[in-house]
PDB file of N, CA and C in Angstrom:
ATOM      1  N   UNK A   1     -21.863  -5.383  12.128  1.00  0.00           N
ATOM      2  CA  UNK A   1     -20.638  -4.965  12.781  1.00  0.00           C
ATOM      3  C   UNK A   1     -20.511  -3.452  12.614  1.00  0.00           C
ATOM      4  N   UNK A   2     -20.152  -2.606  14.098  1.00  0.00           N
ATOM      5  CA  UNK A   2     -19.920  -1.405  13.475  1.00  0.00           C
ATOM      6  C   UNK A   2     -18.394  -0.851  13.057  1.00  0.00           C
ATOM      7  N   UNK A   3     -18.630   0.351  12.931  1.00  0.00           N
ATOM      8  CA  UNK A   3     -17.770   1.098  12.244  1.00  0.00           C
ATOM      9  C   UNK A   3     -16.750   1.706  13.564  1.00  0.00           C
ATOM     10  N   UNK A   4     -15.839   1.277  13.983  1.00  0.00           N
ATOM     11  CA  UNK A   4     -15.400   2.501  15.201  1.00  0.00           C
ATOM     12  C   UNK A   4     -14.322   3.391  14.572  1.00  0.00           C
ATOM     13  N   UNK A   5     -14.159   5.061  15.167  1.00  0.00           N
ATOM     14  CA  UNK A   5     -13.619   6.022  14.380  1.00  0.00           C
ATOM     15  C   UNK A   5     -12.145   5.359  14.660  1.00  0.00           C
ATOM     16  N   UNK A   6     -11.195   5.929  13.766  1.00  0.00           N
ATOM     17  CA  UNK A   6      -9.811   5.921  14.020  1.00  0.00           C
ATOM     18  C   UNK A   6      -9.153   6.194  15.512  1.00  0.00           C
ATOM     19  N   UNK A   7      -8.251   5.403  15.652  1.00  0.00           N
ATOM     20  CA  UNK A   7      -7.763   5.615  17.154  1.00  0.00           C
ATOM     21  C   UNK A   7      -6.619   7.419  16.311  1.00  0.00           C
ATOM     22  N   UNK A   8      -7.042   8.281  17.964  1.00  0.00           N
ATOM     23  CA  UNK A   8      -6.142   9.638  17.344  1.00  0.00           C
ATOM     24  C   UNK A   8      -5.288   9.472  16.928  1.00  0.00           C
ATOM     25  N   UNK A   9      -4.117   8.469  17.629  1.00  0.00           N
ATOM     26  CA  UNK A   9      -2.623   8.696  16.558  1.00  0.00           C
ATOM     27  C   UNK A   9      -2.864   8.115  14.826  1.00  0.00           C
ATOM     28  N   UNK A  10      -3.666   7.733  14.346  1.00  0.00           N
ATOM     29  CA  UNK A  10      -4.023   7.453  12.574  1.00  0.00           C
ATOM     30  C   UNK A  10      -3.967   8.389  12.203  1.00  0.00           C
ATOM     31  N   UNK A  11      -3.237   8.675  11.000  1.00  0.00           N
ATOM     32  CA  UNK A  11      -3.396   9.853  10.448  1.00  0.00           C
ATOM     33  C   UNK A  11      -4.098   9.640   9.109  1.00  0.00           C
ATOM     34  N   UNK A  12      -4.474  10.184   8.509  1.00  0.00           N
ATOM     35  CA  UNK A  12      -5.303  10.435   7.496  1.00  0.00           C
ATOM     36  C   UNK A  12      -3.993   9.693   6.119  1.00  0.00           C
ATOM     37  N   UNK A  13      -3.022   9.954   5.806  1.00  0.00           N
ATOM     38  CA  UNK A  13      -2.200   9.009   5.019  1.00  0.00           C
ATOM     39  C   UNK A  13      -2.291   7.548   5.175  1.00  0.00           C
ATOM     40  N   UNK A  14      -2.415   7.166   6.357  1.00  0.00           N
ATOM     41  CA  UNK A  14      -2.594   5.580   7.409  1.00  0.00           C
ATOM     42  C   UNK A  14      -4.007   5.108   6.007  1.00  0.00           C
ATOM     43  N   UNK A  15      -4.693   5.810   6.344  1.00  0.00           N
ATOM     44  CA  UNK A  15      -5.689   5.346   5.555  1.00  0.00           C
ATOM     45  C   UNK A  15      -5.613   4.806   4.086  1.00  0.00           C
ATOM     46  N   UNK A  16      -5.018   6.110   3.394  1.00  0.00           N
ATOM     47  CA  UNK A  16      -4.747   5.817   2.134  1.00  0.00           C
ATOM     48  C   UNK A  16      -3.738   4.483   1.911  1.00  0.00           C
ATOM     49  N   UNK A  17      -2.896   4.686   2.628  1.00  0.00           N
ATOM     50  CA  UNK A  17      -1.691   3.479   2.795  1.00  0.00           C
ATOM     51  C   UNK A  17      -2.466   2.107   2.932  1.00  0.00           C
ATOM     52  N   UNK A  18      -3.223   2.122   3.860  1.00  0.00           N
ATOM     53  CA  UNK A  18      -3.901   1.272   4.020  1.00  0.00           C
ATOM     54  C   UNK A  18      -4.692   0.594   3.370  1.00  0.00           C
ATOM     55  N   UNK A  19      -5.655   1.602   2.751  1.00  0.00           N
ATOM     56  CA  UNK A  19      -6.765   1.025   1.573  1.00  0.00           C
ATOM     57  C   UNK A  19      -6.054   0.068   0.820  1.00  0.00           C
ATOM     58  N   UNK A  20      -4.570   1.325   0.030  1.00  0.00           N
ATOM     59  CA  UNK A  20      -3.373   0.396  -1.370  1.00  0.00           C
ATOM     60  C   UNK A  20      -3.673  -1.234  -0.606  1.00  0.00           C
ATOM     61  N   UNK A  21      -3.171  -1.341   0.422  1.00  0.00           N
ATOM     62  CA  UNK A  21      -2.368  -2.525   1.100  1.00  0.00           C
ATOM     63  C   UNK A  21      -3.993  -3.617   0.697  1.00  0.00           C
ATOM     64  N   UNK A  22      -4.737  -3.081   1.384  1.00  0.00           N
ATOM     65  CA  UNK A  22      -6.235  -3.875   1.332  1.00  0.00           C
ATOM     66  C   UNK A  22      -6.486  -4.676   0.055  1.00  0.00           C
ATOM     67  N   UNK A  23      -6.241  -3.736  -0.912  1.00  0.00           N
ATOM     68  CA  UNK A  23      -6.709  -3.517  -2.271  1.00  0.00           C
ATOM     69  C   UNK A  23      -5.553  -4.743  -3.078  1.00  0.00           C
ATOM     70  N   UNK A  24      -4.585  -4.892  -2.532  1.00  0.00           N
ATOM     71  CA  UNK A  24      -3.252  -5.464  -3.207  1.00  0.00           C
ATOM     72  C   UNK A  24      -3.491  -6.886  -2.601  1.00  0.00           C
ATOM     73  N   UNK A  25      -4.492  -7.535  -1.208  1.00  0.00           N
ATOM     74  CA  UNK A  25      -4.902  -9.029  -0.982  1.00  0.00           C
ATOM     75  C   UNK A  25      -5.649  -9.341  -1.697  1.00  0.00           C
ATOM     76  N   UNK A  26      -5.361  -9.948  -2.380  1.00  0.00           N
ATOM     77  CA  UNK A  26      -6.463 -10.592  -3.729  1.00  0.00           C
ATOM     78  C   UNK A  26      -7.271 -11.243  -2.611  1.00  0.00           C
ATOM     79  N   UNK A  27      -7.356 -12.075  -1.886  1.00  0.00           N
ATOM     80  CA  UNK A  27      -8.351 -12.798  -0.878  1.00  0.00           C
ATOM     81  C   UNK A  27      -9.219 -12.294  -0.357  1.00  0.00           C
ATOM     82  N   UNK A  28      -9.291 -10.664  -0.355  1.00  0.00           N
ATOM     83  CA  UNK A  28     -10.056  -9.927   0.255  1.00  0.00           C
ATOM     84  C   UNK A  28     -10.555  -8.754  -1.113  1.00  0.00           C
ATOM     85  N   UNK A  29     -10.570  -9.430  -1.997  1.00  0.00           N
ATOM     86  CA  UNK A  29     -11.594  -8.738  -3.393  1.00  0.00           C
ATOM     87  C   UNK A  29     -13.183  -8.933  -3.250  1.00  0.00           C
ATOM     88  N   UNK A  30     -13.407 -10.248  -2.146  1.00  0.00           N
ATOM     89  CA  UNK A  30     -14.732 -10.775  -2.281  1.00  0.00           C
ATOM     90  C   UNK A  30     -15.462 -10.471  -1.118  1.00  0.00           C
ATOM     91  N   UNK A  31     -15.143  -9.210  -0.500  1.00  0.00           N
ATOM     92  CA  UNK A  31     -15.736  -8.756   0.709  1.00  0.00           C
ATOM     93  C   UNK A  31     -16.352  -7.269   0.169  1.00  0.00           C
ATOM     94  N   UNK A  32     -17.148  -7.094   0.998  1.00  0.00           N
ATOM     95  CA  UNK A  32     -18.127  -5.732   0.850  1.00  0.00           C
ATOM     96  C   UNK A  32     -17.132  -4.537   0.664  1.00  0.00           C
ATOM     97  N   UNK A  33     -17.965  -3.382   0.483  1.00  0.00           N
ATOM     98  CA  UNK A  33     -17.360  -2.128   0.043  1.00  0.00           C
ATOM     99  C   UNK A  33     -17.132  -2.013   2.043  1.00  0.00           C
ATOM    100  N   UNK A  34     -18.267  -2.150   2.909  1.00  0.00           N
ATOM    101  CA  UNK A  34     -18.044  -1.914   4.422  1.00  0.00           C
ATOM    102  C   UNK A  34     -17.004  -2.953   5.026  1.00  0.00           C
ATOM    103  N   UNK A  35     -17.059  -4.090   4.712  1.00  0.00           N
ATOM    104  CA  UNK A  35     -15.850  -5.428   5.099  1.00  0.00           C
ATOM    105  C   UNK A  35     -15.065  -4.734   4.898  1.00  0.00           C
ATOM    106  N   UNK A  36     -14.221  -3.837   3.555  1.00  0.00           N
ATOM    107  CA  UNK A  36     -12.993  -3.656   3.101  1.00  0.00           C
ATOM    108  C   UNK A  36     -12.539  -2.878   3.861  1.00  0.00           C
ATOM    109  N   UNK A  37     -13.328  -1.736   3.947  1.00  0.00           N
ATOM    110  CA  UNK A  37     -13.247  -0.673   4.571  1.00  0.00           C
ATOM    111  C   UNK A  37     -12.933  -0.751   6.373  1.00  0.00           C
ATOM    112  N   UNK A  38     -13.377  -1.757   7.150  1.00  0.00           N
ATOM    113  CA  UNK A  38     -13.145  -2.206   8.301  1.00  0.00           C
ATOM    114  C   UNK A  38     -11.712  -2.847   8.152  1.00  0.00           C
ATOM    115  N   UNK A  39     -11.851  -3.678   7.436  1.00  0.00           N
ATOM    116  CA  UNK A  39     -10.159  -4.072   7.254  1.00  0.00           C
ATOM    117  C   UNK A  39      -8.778  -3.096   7.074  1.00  0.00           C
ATOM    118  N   UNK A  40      -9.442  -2.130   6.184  1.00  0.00           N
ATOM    119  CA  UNK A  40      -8.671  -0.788   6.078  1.00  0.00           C
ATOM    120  C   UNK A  40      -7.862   0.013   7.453  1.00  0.00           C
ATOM    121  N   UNK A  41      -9.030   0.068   8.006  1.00  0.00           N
ATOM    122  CA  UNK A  41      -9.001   0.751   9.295  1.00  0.00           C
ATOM    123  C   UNK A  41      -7.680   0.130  10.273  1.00  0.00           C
ATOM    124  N   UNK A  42      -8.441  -1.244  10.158  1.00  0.00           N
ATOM    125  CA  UNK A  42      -7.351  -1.910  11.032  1.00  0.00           C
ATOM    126  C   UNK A  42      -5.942  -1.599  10.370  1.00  0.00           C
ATOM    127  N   UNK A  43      -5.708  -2.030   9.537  1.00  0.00           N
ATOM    128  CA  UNK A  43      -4.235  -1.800   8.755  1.00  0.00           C
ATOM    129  C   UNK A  43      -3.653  -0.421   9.430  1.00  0.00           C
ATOM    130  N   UNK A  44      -4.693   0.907   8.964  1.00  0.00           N
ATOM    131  CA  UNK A  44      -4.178   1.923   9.273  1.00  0.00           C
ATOM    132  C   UNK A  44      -3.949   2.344  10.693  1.00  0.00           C
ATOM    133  N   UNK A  45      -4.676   1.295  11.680  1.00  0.00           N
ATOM    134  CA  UNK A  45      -4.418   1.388  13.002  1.00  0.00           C
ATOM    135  C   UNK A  45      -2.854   0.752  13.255  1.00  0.00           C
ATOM    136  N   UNK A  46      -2.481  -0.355  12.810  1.00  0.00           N
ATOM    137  CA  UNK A  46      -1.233  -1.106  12.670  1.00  0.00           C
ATOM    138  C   UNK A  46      -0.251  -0.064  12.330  1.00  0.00           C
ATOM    139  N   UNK A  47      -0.647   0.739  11.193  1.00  0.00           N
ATOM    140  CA  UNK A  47       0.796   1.508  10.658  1.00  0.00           C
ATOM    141  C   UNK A  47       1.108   2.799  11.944  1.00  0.00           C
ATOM    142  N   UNK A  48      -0.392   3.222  12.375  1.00  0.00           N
ATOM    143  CA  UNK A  48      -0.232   4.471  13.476  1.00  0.00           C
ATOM    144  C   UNK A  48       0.501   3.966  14.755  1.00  0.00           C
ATOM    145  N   UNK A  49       0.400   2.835  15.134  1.00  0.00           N
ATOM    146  CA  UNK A  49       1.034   1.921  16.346  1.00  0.00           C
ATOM    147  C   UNK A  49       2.504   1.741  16.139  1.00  0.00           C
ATOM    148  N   UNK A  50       2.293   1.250  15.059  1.00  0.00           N
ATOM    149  CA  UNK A  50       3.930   1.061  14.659  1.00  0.00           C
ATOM    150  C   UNK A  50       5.142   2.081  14.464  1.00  0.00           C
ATOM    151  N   UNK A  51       4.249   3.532  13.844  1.00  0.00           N
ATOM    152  CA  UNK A  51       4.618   4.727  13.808  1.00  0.00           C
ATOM    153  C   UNK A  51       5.226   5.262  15.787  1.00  0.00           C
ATOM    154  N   UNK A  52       3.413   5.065  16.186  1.00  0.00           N
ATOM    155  CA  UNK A  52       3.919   5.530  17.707  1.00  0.00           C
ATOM    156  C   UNK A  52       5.023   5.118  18.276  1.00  0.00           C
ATOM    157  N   UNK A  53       5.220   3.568  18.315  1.00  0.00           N
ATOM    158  CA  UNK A  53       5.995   2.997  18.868  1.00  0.00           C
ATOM    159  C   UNK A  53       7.199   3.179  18.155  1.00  0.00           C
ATOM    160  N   UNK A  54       7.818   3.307  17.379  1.00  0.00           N
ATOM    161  CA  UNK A  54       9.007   4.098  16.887  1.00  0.00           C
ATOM    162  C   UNK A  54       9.204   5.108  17.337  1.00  0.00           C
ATOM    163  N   UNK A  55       8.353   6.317  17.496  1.00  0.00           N
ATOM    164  CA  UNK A  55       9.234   7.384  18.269  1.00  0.00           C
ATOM    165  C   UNK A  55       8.688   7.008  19.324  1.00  0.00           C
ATOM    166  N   UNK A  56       8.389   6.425  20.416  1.00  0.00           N
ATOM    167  CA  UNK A  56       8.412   5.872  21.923  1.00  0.00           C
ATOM    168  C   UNK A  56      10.053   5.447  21.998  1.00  0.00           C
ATOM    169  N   UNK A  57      10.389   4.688  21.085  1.00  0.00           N
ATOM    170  CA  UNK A  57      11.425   3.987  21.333  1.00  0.00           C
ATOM    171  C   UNK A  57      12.638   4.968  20.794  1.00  0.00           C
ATOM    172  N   UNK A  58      11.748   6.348  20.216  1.00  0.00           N
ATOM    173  CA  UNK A  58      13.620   6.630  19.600  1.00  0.00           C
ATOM    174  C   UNK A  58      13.716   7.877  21.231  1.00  0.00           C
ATOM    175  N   UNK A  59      12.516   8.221  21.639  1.00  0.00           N
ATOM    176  CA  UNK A  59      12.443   9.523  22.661  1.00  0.00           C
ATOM    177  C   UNK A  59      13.105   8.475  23.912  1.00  0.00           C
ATOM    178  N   UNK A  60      13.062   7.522  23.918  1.00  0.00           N
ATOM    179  CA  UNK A  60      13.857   6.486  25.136  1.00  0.00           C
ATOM    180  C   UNK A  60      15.321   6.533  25.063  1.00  0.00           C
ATOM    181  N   UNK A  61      15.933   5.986  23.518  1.00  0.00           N
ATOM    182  CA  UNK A  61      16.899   6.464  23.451  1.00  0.00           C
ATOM    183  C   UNK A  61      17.689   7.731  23.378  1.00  0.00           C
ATOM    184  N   UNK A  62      17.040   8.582  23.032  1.00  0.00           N
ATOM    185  CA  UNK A  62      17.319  10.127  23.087  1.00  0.00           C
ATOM    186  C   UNK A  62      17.971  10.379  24.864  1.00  0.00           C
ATOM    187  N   UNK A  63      16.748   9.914  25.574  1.00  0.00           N
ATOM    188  CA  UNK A  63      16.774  10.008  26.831  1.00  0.00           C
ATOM    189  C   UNK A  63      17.715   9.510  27.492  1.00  0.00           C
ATOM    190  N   UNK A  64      18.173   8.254  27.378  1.00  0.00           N
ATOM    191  CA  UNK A  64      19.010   7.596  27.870  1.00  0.00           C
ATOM    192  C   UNK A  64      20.753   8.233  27.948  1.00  0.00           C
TER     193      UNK A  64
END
């Protein structure tokens, strides 16, 4: 499986945040140093989305 880079809105904190979060599923202790690390990613893609979509939604209301 490969590795794909961070989508641009991730920021480099996403990551760190992310790893903690990884690191804190005990269920996922028994996966590779590369498994974890893919899992990571995703997380930190989740927090950048969730981030975006908060100010999507606050620049809507602003607008309105």
């Amino acid at each position: 499986m490969t590795i794909k880079p961070l989508a641009p809105f991730a920021i480099y904190g996403d990551m760190e945040r992310a790893r903690e979060i990884a690191r804190s599923w005990g269920p996922l202790n028994h996966l590779s140093a590369a498994d974890a690390e893919i899992v990571a990613k995703a997380i930190a893609e989740g927090i950048a989305r969730g981030r975006r979509h908060g100010i999507e939604m606050g620049q809507a209301c602003h607008e309105a």
